[in-house]
Protein backbone atom coordinates (compact mmCIF):
# COMPACT_ATOMS: atom_id res chain seq x y z
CA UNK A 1 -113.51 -10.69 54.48
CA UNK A 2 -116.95 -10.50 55.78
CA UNK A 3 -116.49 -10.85 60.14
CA UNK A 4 -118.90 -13.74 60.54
CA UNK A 5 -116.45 -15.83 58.31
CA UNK A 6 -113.48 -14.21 60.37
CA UNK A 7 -115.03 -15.90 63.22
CA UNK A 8 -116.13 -19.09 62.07
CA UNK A 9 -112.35 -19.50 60.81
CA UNK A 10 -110.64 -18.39 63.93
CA UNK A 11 -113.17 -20.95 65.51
CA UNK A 12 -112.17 -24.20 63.03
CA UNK A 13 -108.61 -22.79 63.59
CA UNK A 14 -109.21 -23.04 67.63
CA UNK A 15 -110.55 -26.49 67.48
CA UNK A 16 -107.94 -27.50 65.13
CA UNK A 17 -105.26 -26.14 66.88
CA UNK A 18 -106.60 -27.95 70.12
CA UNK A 19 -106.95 -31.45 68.41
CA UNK A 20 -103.31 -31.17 66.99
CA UNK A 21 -102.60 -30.29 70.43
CA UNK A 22 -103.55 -33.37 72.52
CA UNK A 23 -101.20 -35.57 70.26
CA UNK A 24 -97.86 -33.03 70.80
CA UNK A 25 -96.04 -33.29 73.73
CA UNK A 26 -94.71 -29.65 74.86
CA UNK A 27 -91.59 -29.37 75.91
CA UNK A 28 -92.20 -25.19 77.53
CA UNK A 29 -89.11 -25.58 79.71
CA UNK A 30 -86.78 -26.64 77.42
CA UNK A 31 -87.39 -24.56 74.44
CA UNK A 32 -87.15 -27.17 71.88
CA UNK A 33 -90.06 -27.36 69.33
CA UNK A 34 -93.19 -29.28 70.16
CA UNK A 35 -92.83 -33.04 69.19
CA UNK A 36 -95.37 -35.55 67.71
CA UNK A 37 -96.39 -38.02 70.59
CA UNK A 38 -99.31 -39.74 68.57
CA UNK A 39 -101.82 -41.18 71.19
CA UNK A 40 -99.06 -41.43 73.97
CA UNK A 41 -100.85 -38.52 76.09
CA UNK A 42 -104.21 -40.29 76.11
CA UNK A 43 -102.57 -43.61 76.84
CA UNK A 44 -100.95 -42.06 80.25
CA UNK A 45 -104.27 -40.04 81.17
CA UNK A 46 -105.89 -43.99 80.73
CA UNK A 47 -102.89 -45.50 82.62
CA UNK A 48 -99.53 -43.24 84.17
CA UNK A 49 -101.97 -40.91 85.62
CA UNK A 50 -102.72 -41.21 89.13
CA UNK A 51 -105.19 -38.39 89.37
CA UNK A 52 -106.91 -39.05 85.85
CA UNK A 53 -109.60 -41.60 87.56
CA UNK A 54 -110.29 -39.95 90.76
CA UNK A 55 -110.99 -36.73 89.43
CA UNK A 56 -113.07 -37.99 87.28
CA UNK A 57 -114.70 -40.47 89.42
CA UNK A 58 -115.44 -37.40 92.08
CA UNK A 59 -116.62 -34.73 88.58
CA UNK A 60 -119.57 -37.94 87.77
CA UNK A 61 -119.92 -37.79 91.85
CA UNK A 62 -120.35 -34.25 91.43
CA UNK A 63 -123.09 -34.44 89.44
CA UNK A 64 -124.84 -37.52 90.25
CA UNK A 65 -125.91 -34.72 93.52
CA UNK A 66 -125.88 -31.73 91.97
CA UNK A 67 -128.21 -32.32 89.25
CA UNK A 68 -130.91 -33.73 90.70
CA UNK A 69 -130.48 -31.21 93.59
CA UNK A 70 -130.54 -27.99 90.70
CA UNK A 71 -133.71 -29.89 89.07
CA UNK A 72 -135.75 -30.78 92.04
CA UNK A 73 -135.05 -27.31 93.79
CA UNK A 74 -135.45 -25.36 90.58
CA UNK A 75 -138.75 -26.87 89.81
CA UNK A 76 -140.44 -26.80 93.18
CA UNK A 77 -139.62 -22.84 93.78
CA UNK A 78 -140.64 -22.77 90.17
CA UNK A 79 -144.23 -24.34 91.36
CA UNK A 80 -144.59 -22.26 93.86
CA UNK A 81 -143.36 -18.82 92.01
CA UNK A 82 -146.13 -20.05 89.64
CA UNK A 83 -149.09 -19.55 92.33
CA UNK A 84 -150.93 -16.32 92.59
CA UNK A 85 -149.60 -15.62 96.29
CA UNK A 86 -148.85 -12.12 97.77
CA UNK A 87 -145.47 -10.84 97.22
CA UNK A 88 -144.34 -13.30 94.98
CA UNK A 89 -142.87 -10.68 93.04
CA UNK A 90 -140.69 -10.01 95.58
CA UNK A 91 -139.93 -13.53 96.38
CA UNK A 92 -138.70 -14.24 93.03
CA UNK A 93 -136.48 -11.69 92.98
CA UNK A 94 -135.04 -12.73 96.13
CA UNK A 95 -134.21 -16.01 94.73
CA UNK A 96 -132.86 -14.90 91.69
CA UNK A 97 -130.06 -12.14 93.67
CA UNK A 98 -128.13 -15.79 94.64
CA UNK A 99 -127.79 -16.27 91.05
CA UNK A 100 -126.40 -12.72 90.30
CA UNK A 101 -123.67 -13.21 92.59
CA UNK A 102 -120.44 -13.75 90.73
CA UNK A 103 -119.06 -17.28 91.86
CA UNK A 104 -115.51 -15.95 93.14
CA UNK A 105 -117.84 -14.45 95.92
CA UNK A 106 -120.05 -16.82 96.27
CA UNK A 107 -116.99 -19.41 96.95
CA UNK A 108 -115.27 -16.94 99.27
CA UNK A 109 -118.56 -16.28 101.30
CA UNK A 110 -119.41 -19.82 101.46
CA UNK A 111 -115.42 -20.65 102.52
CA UNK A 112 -115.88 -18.15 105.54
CA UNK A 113 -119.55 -19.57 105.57
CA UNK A 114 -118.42 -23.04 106.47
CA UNK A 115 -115.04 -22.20 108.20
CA UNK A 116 -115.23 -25.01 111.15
CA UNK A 117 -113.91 -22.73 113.71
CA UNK A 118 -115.45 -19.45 113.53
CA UNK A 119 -117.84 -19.80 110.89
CA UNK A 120 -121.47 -18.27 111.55
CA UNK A 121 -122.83 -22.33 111.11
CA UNK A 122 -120.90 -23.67 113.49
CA UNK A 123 -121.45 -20.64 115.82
CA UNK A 124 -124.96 -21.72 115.73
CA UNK A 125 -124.42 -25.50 116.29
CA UNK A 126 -122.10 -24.70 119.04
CA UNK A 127 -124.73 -21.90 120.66
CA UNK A 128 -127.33 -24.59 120.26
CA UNK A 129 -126.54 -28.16 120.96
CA UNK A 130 -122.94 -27.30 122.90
CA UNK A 131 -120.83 -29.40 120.56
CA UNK A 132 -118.50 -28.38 117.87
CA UNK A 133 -119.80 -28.82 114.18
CA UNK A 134 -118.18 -30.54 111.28
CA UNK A 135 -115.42 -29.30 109.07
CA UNK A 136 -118.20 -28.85 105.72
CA UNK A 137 -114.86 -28.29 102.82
CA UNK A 138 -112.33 -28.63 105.36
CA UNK A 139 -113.44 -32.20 105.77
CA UNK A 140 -112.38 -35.42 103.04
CA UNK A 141 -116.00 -36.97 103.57
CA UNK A 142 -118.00 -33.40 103.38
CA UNK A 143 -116.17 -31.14 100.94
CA UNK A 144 -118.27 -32.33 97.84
CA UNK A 145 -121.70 -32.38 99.67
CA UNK A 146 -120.69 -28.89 100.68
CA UNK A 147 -119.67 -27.63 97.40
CA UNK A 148 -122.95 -28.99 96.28
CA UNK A 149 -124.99 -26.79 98.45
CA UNK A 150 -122.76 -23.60 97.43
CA UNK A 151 -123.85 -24.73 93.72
CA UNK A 152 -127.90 -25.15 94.61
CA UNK A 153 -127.81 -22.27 96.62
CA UNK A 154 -126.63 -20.19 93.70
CA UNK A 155 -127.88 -21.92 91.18
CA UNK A 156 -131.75 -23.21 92.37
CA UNK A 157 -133.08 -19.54 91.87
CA UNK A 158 -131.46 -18.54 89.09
CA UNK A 159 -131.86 -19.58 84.77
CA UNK A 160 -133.61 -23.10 85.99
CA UNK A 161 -136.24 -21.43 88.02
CA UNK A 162 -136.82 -18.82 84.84
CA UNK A 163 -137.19 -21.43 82.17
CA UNK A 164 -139.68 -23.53 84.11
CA UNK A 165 -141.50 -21.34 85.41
CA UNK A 166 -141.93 -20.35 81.66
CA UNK A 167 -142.56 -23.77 81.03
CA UNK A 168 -145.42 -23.92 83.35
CA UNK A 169 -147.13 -20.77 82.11
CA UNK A 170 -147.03 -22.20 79.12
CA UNK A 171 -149.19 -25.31 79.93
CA UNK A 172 -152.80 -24.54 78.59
CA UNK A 173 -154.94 -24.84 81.91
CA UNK A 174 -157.78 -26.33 80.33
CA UNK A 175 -155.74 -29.78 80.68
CA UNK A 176 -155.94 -28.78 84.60
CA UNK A 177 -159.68 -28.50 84.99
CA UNK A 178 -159.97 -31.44 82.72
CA UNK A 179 -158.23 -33.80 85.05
CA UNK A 180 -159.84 -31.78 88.21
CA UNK A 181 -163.16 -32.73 86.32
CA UNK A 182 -161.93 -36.37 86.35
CA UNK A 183 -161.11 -36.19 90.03
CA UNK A 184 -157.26 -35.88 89.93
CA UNK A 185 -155.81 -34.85 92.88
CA UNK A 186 -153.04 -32.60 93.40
CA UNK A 187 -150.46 -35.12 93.14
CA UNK A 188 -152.20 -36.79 90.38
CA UNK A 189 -152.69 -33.47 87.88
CA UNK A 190 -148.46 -32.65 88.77
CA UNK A 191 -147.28 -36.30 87.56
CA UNK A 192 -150.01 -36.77 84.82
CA UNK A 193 -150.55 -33.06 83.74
CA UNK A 194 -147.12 -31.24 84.60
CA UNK A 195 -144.69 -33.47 84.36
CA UNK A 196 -145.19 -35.10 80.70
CA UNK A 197 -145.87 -31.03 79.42
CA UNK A 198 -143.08 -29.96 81.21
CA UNK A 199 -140.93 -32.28 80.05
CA UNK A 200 -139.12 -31.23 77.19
CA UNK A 201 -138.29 -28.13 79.65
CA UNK A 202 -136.95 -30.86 82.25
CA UNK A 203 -134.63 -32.08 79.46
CA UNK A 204 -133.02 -29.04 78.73
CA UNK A 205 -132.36 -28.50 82.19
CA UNK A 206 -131.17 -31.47 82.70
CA UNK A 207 -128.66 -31.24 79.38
CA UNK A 208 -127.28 -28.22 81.13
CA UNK A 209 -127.16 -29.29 84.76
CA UNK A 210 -124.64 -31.89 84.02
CA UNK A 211 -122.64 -29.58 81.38
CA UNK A 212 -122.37 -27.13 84.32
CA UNK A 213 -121.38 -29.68 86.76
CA UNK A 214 -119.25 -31.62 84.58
CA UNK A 215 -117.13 -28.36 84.08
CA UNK A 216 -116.95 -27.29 87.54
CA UNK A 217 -114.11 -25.03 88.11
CA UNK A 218 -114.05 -21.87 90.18
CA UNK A 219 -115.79 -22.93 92.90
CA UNK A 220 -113.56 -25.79 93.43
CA UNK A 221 -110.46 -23.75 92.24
CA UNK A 222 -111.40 -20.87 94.84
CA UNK A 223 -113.16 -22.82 98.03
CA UNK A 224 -110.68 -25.44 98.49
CA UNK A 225 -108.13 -25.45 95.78
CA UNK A 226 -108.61 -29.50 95.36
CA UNK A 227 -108.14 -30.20 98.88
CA UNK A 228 -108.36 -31.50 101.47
CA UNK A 229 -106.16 -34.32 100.39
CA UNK A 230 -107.33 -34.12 96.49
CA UNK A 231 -110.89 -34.90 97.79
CA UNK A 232 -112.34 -31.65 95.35
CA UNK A 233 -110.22 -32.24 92.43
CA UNK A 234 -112.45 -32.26 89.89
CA UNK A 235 -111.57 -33.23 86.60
CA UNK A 236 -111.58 -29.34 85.09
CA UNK A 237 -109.32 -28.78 87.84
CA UNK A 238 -107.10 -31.41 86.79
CA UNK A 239 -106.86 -29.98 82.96
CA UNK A 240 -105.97 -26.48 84.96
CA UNK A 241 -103.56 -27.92 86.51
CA UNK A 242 -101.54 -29.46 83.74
CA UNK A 243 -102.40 -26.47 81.36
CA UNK A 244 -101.09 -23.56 83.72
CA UNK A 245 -99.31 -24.78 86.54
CA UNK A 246 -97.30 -27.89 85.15
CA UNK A 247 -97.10 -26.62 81.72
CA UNK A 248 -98.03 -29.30 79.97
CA UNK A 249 -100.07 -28.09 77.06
CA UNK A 250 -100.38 -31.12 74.96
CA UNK A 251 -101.58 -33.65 77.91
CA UNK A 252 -104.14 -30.88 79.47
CA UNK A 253 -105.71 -30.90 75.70
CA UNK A 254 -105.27 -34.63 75.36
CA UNK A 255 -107.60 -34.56 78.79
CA UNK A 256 -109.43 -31.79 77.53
CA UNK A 257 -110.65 -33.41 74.42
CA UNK A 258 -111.50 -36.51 76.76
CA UNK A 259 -113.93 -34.43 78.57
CA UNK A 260 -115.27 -33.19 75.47
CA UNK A 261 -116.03 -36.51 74.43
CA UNK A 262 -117.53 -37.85 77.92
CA UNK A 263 -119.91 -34.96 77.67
CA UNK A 264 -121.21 -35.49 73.89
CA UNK A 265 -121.66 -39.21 74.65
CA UNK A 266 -123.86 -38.51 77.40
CA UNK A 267 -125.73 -35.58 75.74
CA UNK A 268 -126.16 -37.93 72.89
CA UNK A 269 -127.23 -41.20 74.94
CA UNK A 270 -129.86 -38.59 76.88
CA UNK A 271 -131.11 -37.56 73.34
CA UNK A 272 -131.83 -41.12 72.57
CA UNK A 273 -133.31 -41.96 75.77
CA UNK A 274 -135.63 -38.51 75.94
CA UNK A 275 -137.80 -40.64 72.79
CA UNK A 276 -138.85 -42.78 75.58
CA UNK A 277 -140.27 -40.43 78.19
CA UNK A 278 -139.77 -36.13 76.57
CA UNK A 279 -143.67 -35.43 75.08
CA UNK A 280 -143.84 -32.85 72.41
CA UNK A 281 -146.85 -31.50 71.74
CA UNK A 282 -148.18 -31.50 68.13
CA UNK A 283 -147.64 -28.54 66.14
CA UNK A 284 -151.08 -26.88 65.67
CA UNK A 285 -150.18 -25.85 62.14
């Protein structure tokens, strides 16, 4: 059999497997044979499940800063790697080593990072203004804001920055000198110039800026392990969770699949919304 069809049918069989999972309740401790349950595991994520809205309410949380945090930060150090400045060579690779860093690191650095006690931030805030600092993941109100810094500082410098930074050398520059000709400021050649170009590059990031921070795991799993008081429990963490430390194979795919279908609704609503403002240039041929 040639290996490409290997793959593609161990990949139907994964995905079949999974479906068939989220309606079979597993009984692991009990070693009786998996059981039909029919929709009952999506009916308790919608209803039983104490932790199925919050974690998802704080994953859409998640995102609703991250993403515009990753886009705005990604673009502007993509604006600037874009000018002809000295040592921007250097520069760019100094905001691309963040990116390189594997994320179990990154969340352990950050932990000791923002440790409220003896961490080097708080050293400073104490050295400086004499009064203790806050508790960044150690706190209910802070931990996601914090975790969303961890994510921009890792993730601002890193693939974003690369693909719009091609973006923009791919805009032709007559279009520039055209609307400098015209009198367009600054401001005015970014929003009418930029912008609609670089847009179809702004939708892609976009499409995976909320992937990434709908599937938020490690950093969540390693920093603060949910906590404090469930206030990080993202809804990956959740499927974890149920998968691997409860057991319970058919409900973490029932919650699974849910996910799965959150995401390609929204991919698919963003599709039909990017008609409205995502330019295309026209094909030359």
């Amino acid at each position: 059999m040639d290996i490409a069809v290997a793959r593609r049918l161990r990949r139907i069989y994964r995905r079949a497997h999974a479906l068939f999972t989220g309606h079979v309740v597993h009984p692991v401790h009990s070693g009786q044979d998996p059981q039909f349950a029919g929709l009952e595991n999506y009916i308790r994520a919608f209803t039983a499940d104490p932790l199925f809205w919050p974690s998802l309410g704080r994953t859409l949380l998640f995102t609703a800063v991250t993403v515009p945090l990753l886009i705005c930060g990604a673009l502007g150090v993509a604006l600037l790697m874009n000018q002809s400045l000295k040592l921007t060579a250097v520069f760019r690779t100094l905001m691309f080593l963040p990116f390189l860093t594997p994320i179990i690191a990154a969340a352990l650095l950050w932990r000791w990072v923002f440790q409220p006690d003896w961490g080097p931030i708080n050293d400073l805030i104490f050295r400086v203004v004499h009064t203790p600092g806050p508790q960044w993941i150690y706190s209910e109100q802070l931990v996601i804001p914090s975790l969303a810094l961890i994510v921009a500082w890792s993730g601002i410098g890193g693939s974003r920055m690369i693909i719009f930074l091609a973006g923009l050398q791919n805009i032709p520059a007559e279009l520039y000198e055209a609307a400098e000709i015209d009198g367009a400021g600054p401001f005015r050649r970014f929003w009418n110039v930029t912008v609609p170009m670089l847009s179809p590059t702004i939708f892609l990031n976009v499409i995976l800026a909320i992937i990434g921070s709908f599937t938020v795991f490690e950093l969540a799993f390693i920093a603060t392990d949910g906590g404090p008081n469930y206030a990080s429990w993202f809804f990956a963490l959740h499927i974890f969770a149920n998968a691997f430390r409860f057991f319970d194979m058919g409900y973490s795919s029932a919650l699974a699949w849910v996910l799965f279908a959150l995401m390609a609704g929204l991919t698919f609503a963003q599709f039909r919304l990017a008609r409205k403002w995502v330019y295309y240039a026209a094909d030359p041929g």
